[in-house]
Each structure stands twice: as structure tokens, then as C-alpha cells.
N, C-alpha and C. Protein backbone atom coordinates (compact mmCIF):
# COMPACT_ATOMS: atom_id res chain seq x y z
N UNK A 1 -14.09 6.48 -6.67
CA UNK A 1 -14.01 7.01 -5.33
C UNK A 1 -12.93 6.26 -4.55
N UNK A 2 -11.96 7.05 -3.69
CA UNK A 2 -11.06 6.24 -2.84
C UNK A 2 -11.76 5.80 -1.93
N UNK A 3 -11.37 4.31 -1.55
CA UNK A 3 -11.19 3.61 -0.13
C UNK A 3 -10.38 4.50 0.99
N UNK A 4 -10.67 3.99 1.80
CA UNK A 4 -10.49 4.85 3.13
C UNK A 4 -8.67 4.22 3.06
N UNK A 5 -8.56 3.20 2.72
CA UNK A 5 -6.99 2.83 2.88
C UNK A 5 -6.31 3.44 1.79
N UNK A 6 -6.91 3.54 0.85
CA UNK A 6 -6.17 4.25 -0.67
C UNK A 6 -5.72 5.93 0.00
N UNK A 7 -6.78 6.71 0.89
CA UNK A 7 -6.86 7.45 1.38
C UNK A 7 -5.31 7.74 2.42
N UNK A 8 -5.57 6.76 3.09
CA UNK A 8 -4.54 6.45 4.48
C UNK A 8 -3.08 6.64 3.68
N UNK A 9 -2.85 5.75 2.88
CA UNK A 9 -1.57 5.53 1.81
C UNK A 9 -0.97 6.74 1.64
N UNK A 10 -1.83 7.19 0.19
CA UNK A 10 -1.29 9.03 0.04
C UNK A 10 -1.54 10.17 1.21
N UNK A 11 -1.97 9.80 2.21
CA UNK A 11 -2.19 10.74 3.27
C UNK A 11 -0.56 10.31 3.78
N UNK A 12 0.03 9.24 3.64
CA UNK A 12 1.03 9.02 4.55
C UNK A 12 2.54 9.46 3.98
N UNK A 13 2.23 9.21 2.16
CA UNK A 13 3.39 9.15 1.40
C UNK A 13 3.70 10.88 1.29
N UNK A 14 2.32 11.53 1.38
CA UNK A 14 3.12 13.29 1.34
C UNK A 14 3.20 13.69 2.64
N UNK A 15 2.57 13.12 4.01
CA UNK A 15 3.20 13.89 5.46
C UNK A 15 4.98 13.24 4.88
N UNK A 16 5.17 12.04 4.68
CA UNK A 16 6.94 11.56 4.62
C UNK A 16 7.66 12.41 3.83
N UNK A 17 6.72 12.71 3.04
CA UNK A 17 7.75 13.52 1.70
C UNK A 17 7.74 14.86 2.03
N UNK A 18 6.98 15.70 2.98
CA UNK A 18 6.76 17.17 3.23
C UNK A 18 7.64 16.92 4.68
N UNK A 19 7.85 15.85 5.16
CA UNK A 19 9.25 15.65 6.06
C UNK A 19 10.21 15.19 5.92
N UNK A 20 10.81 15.01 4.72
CA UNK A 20 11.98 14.85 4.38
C UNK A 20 12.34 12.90 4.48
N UNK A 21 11.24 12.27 4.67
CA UNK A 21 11.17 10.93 4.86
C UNK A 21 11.30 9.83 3.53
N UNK A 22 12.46 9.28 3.41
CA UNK A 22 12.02 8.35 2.20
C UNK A 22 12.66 7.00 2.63
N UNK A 23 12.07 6.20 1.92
CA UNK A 23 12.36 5.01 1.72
C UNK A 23 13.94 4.16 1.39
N UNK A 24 14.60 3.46 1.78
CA UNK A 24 15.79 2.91 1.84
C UNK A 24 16.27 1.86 2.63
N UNK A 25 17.01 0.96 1.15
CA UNK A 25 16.45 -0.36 1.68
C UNK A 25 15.74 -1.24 2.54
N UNK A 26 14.48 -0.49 2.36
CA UNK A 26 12.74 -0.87 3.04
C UNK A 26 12.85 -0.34 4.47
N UNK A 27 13.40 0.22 4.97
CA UNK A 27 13.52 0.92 6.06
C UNK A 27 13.09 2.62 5.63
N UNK A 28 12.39 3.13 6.37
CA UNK A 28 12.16 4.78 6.15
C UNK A 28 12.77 5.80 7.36
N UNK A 29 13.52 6.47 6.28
CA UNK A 29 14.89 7.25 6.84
C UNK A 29 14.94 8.69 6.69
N UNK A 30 15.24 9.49 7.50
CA UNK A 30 14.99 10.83 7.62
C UNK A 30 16.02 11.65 6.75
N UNK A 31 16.26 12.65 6.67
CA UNK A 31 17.75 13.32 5.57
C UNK A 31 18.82 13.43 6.61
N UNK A 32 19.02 12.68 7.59
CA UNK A 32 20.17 13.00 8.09
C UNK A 32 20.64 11.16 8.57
N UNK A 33 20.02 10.64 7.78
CA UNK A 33 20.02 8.78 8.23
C UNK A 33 19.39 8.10 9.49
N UNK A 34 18.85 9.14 9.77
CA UNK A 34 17.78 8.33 10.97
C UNK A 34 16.76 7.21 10.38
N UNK A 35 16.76 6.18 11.39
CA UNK A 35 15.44 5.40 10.58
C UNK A 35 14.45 5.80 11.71
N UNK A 36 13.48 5.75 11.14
CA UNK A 36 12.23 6.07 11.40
C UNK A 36 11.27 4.78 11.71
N UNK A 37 10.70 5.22 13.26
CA UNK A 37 9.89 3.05 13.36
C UNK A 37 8.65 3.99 13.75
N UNK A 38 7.62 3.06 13.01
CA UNK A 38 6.10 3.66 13.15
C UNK A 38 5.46 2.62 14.09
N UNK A 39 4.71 2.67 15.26
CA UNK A 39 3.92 1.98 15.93
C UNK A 39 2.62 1.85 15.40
N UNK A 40 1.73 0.93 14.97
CA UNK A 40 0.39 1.15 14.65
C UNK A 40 -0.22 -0.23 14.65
N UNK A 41 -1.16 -0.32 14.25
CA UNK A 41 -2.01 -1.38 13.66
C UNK A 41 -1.57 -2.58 13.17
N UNK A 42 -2.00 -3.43 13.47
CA UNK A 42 -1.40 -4.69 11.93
C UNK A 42 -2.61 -5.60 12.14
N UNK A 43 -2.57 -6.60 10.75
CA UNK A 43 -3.80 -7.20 10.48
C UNK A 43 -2.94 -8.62 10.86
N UNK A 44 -3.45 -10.20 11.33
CA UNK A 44 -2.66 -10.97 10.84
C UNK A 44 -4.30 -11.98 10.87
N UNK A 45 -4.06 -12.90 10.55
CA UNK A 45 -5.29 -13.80 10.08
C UNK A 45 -4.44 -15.46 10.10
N UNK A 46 -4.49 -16.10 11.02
CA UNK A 46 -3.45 -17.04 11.01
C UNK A 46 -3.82 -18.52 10.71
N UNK A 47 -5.56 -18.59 10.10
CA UNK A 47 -6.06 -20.02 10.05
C UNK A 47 -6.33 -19.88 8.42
N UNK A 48 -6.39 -20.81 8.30
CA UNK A 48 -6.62 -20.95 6.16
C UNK A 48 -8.02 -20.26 5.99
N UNK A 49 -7.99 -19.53 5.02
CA UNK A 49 -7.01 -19.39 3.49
C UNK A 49 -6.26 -18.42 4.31
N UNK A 50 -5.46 -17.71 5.63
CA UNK A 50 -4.48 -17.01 5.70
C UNK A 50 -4.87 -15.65 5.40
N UNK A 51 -6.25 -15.13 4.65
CA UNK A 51 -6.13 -13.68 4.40
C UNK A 51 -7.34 -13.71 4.84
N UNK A 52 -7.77 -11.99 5.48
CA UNK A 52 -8.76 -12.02 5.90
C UNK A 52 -10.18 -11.64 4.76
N UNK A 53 -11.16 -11.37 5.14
CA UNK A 53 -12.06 -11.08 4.17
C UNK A 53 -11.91 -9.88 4.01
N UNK A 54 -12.74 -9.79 2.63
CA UNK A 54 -12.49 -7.64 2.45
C UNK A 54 -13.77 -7.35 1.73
N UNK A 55 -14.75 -8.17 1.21
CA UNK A 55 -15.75 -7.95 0.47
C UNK A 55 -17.20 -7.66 1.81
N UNK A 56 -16.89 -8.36 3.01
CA UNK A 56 -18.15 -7.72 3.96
C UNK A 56 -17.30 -7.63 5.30
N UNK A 57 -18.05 -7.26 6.46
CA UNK A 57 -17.55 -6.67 7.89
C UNK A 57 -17.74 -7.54 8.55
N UNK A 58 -16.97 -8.74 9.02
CA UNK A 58 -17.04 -9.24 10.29
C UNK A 58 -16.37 -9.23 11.43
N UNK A 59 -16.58 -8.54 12.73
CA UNK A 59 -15.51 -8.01 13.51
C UNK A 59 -14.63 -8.30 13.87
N UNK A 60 -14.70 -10.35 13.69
CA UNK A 60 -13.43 -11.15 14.13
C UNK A 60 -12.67 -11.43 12.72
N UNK A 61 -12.93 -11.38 11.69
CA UNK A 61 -12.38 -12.10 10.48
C UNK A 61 -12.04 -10.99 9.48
N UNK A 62 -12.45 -9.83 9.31
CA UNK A 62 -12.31 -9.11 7.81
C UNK A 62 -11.68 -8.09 8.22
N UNK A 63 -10.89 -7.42 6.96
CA UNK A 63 -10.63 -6.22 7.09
C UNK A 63 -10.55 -5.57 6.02
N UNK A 64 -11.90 -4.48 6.06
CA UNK A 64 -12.51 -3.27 5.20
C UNK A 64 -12.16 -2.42 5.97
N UNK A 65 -13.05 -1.15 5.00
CA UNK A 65 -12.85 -0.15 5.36
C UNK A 65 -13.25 0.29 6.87
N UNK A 66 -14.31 -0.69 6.92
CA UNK A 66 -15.02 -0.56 8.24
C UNK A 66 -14.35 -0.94 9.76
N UNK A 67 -13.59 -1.34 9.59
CA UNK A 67 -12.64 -1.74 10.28
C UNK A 67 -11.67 -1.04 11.09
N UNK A 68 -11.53 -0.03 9.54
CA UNK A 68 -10.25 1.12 10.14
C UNK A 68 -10.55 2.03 10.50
């Protein structure tokens, strides 16, 4: 069964590709050389071990599915 992020991923890679969106040199660029900047979310976790948890839900520390 997919994760809700496995989900998110291919939900994102065919809206880009059914808009003419691909990838180039790590920048994502439209068919006429536009780059393309996405506003959203980001995770950062900045005290050791540096990554957050993913095996349970805690609202300040992890990030599952529950999360997103």
C-alpha cells in the first residue's frame, strides 16, 4: 500500500509531465525555459540526530504521514 508521500510524489511527477514540466539541472523548467519555483512545506529538524522521527506522530518532532 502507498504512503501518503509515495502518493504526493507521483501525484506531482504526472501533473509536471501532463504540463510540459521537467527537470534541468535540478531546477524545474517549463518547454519554453521558464523555471518554475514551488512554495510549500519543508521539514527541518535542527538538534541531533538532525532527522526527524517517522516510525510514530509527535507534533513537535516527526514527520509521517500524519503530519501531512
Amino acid at each position: 500500500m502507498l504512503c501518503m508521500k509515495q502518493i504526493l510524489i507521483i501525484t506531482l511527477v504526472i501533473v509536471f509531465a501532463l504540463c510540459g514540466i521537467k527537470i534541468k539541472d535540478m531546477r524545474l523548467v517549463d518547454d519554453q525555459g521558464r523555471e518554475l519555483l514551488v512554495h510549500g512545506g519543508c521539514v527541518v529538524y535542527k538538534v541531533p540526530p538532525y532527522f526527524p522521527i517517522t516510525d510514530s506522530f509527535d507534533y513537535k518532532l516527526s514527520f509521517t504521514d500524519r503530519d501531512i
